[in-house]
N, C-alpha and C. Protein backbone atom coordinates (compact mmCIF):
# COMPACT_ATOMS: atom_id res chain seq x y z
N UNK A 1 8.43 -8.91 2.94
CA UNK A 1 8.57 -9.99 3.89
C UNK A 1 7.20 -10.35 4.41
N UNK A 2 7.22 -11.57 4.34
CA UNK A 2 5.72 -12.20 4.74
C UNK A 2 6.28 -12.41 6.07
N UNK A 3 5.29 -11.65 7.26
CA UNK A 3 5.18 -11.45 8.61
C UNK A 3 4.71 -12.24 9.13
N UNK A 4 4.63 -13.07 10.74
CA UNK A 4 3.86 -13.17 11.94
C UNK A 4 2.93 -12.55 12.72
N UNK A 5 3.75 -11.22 12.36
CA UNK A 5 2.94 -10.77 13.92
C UNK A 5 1.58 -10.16 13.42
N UNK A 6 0.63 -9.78 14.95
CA UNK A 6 -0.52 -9.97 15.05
C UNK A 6 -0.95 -8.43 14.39
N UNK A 7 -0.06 -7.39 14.62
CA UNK A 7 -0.39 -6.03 14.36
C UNK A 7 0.95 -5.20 13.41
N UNK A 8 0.26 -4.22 12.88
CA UNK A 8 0.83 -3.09 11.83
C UNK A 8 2.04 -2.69 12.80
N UNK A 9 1.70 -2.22 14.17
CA UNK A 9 2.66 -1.47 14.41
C UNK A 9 4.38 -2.57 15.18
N UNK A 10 3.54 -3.98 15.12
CA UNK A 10 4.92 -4.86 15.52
C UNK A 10 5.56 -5.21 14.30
N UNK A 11 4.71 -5.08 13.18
CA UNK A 11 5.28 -5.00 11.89
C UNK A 11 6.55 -4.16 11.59
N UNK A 12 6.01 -2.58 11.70
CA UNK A 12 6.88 -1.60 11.68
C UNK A 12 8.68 -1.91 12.18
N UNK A 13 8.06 -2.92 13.63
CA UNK A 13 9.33 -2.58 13.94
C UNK A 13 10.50 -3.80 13.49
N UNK A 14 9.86 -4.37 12.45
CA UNK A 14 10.45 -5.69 12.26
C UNK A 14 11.64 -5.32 11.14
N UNK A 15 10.77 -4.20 10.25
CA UNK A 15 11.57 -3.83 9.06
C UNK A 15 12.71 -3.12 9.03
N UNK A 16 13.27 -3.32 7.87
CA UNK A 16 14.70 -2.41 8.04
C UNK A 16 14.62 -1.05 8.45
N UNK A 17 15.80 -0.53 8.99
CA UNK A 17 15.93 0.83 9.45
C UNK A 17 15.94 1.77 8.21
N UNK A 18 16.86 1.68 7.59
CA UNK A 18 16.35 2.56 6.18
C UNK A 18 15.08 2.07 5.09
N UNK A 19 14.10 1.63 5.53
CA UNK A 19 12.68 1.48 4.86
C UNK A 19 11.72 2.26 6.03
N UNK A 20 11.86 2.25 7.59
CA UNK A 20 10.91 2.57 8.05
C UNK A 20 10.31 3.35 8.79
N UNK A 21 11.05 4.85 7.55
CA UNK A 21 10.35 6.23 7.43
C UNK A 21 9.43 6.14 6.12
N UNK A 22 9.83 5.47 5.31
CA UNK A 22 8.68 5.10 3.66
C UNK A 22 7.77 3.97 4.39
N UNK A 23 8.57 3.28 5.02
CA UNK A 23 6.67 2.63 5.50
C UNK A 23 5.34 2.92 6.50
N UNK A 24 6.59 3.71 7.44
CA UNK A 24 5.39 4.26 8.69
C UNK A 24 4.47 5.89 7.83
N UNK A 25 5.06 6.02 6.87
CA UNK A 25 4.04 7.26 6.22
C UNK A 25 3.54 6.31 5.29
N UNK A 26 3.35 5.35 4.69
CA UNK A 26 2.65 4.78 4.22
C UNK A 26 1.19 4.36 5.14
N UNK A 27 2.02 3.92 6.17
CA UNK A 27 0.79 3.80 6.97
C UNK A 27 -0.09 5.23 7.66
N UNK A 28 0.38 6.14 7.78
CA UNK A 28 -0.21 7.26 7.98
C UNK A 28 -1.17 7.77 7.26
N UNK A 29 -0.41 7.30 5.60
CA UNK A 29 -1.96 7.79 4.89
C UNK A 29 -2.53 7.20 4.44
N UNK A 30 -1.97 5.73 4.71
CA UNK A 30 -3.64 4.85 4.96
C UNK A 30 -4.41 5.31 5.95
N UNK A 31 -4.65 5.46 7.29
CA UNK A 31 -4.83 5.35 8.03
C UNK A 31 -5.87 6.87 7.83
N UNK A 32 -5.15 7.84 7.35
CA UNK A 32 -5.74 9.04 7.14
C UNK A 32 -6.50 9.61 6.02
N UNK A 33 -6.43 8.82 4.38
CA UNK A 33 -7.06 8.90 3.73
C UNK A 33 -8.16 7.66 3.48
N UNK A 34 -8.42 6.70 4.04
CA UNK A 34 -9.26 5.54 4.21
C UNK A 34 -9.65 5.75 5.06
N UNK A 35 -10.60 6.49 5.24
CA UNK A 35 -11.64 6.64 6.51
C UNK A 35 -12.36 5.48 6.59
N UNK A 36 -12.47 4.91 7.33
CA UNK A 36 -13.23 4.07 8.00
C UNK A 36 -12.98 2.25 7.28
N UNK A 37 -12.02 2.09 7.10
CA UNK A 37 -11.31 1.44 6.85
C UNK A 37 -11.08 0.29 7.92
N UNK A 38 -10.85 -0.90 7.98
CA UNK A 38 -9.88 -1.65 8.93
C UNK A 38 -8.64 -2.00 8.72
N UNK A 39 -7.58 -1.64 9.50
CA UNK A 39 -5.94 -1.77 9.69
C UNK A 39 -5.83 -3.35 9.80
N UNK A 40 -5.48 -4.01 9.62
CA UNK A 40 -5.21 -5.43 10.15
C UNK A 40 -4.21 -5.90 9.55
N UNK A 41 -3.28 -7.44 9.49
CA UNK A 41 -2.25 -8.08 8.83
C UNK A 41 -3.19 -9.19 8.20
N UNK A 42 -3.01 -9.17 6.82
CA UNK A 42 -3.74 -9.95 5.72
C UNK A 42 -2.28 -10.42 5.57
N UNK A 43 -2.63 -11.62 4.90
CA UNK A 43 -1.07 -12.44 4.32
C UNK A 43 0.33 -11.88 4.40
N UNK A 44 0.27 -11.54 5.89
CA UNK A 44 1.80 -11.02 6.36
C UNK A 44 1.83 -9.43 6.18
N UNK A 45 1.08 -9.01 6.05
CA UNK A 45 1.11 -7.57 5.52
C UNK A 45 0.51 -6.61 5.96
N UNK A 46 0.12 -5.43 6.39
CA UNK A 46 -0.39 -4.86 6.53
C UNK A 46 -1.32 -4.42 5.53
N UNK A 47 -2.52 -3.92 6.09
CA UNK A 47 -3.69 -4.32 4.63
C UNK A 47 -4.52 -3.49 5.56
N UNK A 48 -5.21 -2.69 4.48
CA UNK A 48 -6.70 -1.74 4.79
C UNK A 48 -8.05 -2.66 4.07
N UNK A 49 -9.12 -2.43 5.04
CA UNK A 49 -9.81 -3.58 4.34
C UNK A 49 -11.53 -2.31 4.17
N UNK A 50 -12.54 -2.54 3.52
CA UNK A 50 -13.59 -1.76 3.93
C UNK A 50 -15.03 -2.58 3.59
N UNK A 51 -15.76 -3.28 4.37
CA UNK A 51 -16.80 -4.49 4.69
C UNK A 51 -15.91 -5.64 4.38
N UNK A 52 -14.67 -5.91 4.93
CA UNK A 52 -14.24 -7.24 5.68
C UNK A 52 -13.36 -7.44 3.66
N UNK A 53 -13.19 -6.76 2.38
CA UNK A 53 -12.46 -6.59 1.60
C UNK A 53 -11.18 -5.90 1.67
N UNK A 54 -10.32 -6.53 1.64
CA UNK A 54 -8.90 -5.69 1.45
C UNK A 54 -8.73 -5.07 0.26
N UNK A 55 -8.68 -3.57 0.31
CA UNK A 55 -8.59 -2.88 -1.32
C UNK A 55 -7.41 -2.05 -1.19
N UNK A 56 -6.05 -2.30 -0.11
CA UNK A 56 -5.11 -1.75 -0.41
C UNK A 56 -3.83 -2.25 0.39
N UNK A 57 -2.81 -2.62 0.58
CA UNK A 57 -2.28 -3.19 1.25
C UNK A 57 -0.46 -3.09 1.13
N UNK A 58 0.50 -2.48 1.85
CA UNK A 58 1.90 -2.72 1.19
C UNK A 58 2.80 -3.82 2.17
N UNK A 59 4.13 -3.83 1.48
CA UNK A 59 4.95 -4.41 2.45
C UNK A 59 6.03 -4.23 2.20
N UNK A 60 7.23 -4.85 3.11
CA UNK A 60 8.38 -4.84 2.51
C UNK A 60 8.88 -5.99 2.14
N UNK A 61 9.19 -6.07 0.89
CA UNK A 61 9.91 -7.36 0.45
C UNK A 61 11.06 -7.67 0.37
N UNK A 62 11.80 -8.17 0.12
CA UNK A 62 13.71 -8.36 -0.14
C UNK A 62 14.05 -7.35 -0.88
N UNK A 63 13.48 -7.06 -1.66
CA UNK A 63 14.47 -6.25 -3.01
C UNK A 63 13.16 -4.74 -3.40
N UNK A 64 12.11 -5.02 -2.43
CA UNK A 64 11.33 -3.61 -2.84
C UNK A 64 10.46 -3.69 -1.82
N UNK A 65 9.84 -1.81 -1.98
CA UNK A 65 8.74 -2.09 -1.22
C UNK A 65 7.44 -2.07 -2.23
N UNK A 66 6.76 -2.77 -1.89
CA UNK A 66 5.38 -3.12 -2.70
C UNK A 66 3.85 -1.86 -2.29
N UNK A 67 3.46 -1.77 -3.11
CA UNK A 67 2.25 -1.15 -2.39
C UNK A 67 1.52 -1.50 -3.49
N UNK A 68 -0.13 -2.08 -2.96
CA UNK A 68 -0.89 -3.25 -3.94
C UNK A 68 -2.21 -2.06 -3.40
N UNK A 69 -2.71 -1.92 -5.15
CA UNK A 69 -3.91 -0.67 -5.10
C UNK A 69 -4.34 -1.98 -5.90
N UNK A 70 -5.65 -2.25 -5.08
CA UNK A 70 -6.61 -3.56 -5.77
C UNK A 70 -7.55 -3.76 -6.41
N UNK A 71 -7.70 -1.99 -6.85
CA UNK A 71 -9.20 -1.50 -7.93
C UNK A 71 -8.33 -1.78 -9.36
N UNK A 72 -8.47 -1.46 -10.20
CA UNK A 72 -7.98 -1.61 -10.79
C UNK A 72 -8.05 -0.65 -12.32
N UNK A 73 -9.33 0.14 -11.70
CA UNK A 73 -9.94 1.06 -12.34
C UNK A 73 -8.87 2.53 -11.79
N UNK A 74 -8.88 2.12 -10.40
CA UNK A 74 -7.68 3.25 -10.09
C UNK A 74 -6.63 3.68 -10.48
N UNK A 75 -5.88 2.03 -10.67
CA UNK A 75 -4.24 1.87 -11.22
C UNK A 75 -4.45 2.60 -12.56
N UNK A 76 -5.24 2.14 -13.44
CA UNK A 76 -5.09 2.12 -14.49
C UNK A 76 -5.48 3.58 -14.49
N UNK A 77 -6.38 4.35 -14.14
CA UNK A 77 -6.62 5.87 -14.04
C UNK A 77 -5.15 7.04 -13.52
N UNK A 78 -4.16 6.02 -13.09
CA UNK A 78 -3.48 6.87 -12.64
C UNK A 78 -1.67 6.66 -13.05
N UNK A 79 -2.17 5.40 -13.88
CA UNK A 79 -0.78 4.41 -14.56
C UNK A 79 0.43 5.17 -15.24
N UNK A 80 -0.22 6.46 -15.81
CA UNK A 80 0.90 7.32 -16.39
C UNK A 80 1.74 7.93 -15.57
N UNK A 81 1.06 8.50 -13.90
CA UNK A 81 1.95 8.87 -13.05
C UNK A 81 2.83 7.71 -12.36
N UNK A 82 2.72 6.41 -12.72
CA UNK A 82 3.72 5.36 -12.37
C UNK A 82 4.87 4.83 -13.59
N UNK A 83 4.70 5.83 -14.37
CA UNK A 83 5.87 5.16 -15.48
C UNK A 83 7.38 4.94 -14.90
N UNK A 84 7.65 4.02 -15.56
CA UNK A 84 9.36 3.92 -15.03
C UNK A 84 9.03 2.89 -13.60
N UNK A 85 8.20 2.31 -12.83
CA UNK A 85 7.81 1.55 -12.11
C UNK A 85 7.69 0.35 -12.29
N UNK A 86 8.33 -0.51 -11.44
CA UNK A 86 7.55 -1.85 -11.88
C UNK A 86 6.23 -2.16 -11.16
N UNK A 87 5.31 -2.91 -12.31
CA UNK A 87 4.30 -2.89 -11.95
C UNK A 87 3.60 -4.38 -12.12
N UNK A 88 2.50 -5.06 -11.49
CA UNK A 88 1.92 -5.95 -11.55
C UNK A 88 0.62 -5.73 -11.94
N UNK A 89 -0.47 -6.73 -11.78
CA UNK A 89 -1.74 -6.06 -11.57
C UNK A 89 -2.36 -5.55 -10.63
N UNK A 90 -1.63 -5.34 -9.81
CA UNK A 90 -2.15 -4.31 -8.70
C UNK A 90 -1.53 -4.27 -7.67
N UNK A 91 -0.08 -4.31 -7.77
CA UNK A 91 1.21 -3.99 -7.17
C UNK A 91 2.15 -3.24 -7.87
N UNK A 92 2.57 -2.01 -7.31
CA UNK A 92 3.57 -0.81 -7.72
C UNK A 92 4.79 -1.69 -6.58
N UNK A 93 6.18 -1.79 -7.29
CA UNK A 93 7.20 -1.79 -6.85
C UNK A 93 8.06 -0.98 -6.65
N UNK A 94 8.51 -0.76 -5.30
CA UNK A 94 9.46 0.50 -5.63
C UNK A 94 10.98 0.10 -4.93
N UNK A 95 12.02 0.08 -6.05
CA UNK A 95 12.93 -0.70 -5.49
C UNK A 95 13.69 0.12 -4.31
N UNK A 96 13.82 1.45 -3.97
CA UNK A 96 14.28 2.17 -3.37
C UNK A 96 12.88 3.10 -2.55
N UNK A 97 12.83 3.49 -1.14
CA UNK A 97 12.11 4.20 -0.46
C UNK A 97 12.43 5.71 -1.51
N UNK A 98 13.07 5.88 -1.40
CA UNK A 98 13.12 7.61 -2.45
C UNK A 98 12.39 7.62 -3.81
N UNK A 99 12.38 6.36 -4.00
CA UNK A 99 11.50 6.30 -5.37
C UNK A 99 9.67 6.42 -5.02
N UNK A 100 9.30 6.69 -3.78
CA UNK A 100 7.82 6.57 -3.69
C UNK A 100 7.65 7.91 -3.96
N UNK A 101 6.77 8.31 -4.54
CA UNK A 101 6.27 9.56 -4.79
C UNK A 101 5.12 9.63 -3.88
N UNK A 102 5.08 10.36 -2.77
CA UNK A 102 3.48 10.68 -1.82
C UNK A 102 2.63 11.19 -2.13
N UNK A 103 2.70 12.07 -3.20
CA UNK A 103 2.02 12.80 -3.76
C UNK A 103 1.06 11.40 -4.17
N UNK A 104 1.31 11.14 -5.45
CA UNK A 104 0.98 10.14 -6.39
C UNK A 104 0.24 8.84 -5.42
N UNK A 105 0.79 8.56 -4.05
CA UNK A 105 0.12 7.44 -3.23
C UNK A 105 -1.00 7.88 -2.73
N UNK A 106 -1.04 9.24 -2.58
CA UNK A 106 -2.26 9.98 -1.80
C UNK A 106 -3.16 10.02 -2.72
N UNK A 107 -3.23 10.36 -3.99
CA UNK A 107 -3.86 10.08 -5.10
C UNK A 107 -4.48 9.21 -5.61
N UNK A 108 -3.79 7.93 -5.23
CA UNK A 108 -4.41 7.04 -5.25
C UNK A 108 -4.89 6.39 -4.40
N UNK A 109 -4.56 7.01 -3.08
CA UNK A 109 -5.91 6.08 -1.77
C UNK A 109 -6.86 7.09 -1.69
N UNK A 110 -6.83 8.26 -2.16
CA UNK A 110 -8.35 9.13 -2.19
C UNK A 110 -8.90 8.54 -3.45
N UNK A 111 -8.48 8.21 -4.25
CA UNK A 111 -9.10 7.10 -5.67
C UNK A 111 -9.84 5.99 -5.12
N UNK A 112 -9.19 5.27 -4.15
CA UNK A 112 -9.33 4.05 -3.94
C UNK A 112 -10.65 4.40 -2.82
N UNK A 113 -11.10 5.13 -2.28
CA UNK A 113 -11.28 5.55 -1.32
C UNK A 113 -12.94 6.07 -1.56
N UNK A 114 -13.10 6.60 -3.34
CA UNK A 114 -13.83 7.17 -3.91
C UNK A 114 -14.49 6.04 -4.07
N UNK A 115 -14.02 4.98 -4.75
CA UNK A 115 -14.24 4.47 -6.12
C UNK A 115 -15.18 3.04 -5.04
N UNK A 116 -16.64 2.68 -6.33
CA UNK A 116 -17.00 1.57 -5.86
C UNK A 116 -16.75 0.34 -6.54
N UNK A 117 -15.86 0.38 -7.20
CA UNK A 117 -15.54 -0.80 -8.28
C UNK A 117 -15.14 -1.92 -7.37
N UNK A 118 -15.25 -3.45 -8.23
CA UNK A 118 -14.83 -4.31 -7.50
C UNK A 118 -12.96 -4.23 -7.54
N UNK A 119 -12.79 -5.24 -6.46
CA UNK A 119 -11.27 -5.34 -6.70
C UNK A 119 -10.86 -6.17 -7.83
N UNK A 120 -9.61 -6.30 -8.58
CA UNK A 120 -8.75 -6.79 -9.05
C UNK A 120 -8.54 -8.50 -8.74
């Protein structure tokens, strides 16, 4: 869902009740593996940005939740642990919250986190 509001956490409370235990730990480990990062709402969304670039960002949409890894050197470094996913170029879909693997997201924002490649 493409949002209004001004902040992550009025976001939170906009979303469905069964999505927003998979999204508020989404935001946790943004928040905790993107050090020094900025939190802000990019095109309705909550979005980590690092020198005024957004390189990671999820949301909830109608039919999934999205989480957009925008290196692309990352995705693709880590694409085998997303099989069975739908995928874009730099959006993982996950049609069900039980389908996120944390493991595998943490993995890839310490990737994202590492890495100086441009975005996607």
């Amino acid at each position: 869902m493409q949002s209004k509001v001004k902040n992550v956490t009025l976001y939170l409370q906009e979303v469905p009740s069964a999505r927003l235990a998979a999204l508020g730990k989404l935001r946790e480990m943004c928040l905790a593996e993107l050090p020094g990062y900025e939190e802000s709402m990019v095109y309705g969304m909550p979005s980590y940005a690092k020198d005024g670039t957004v390189e990671v960002a999820f949301a909830s949409q109608k039919n999934y939740i999205s989480l957009y890894v925008l290196k692309e050197d990352v995705l693709n470094a880590h694409r085998h642990l997303l099989q069975g996913l739908n995928m874009g170029k730099g959006c993982i879909r996950y049609t069900k919250p039980e389908k996120i693997d944390f493991a595998v997201v943490e993995q890839l924002l310490i990737a994202s986190y590492q890495s100086d490649s441009d975005i996607c």
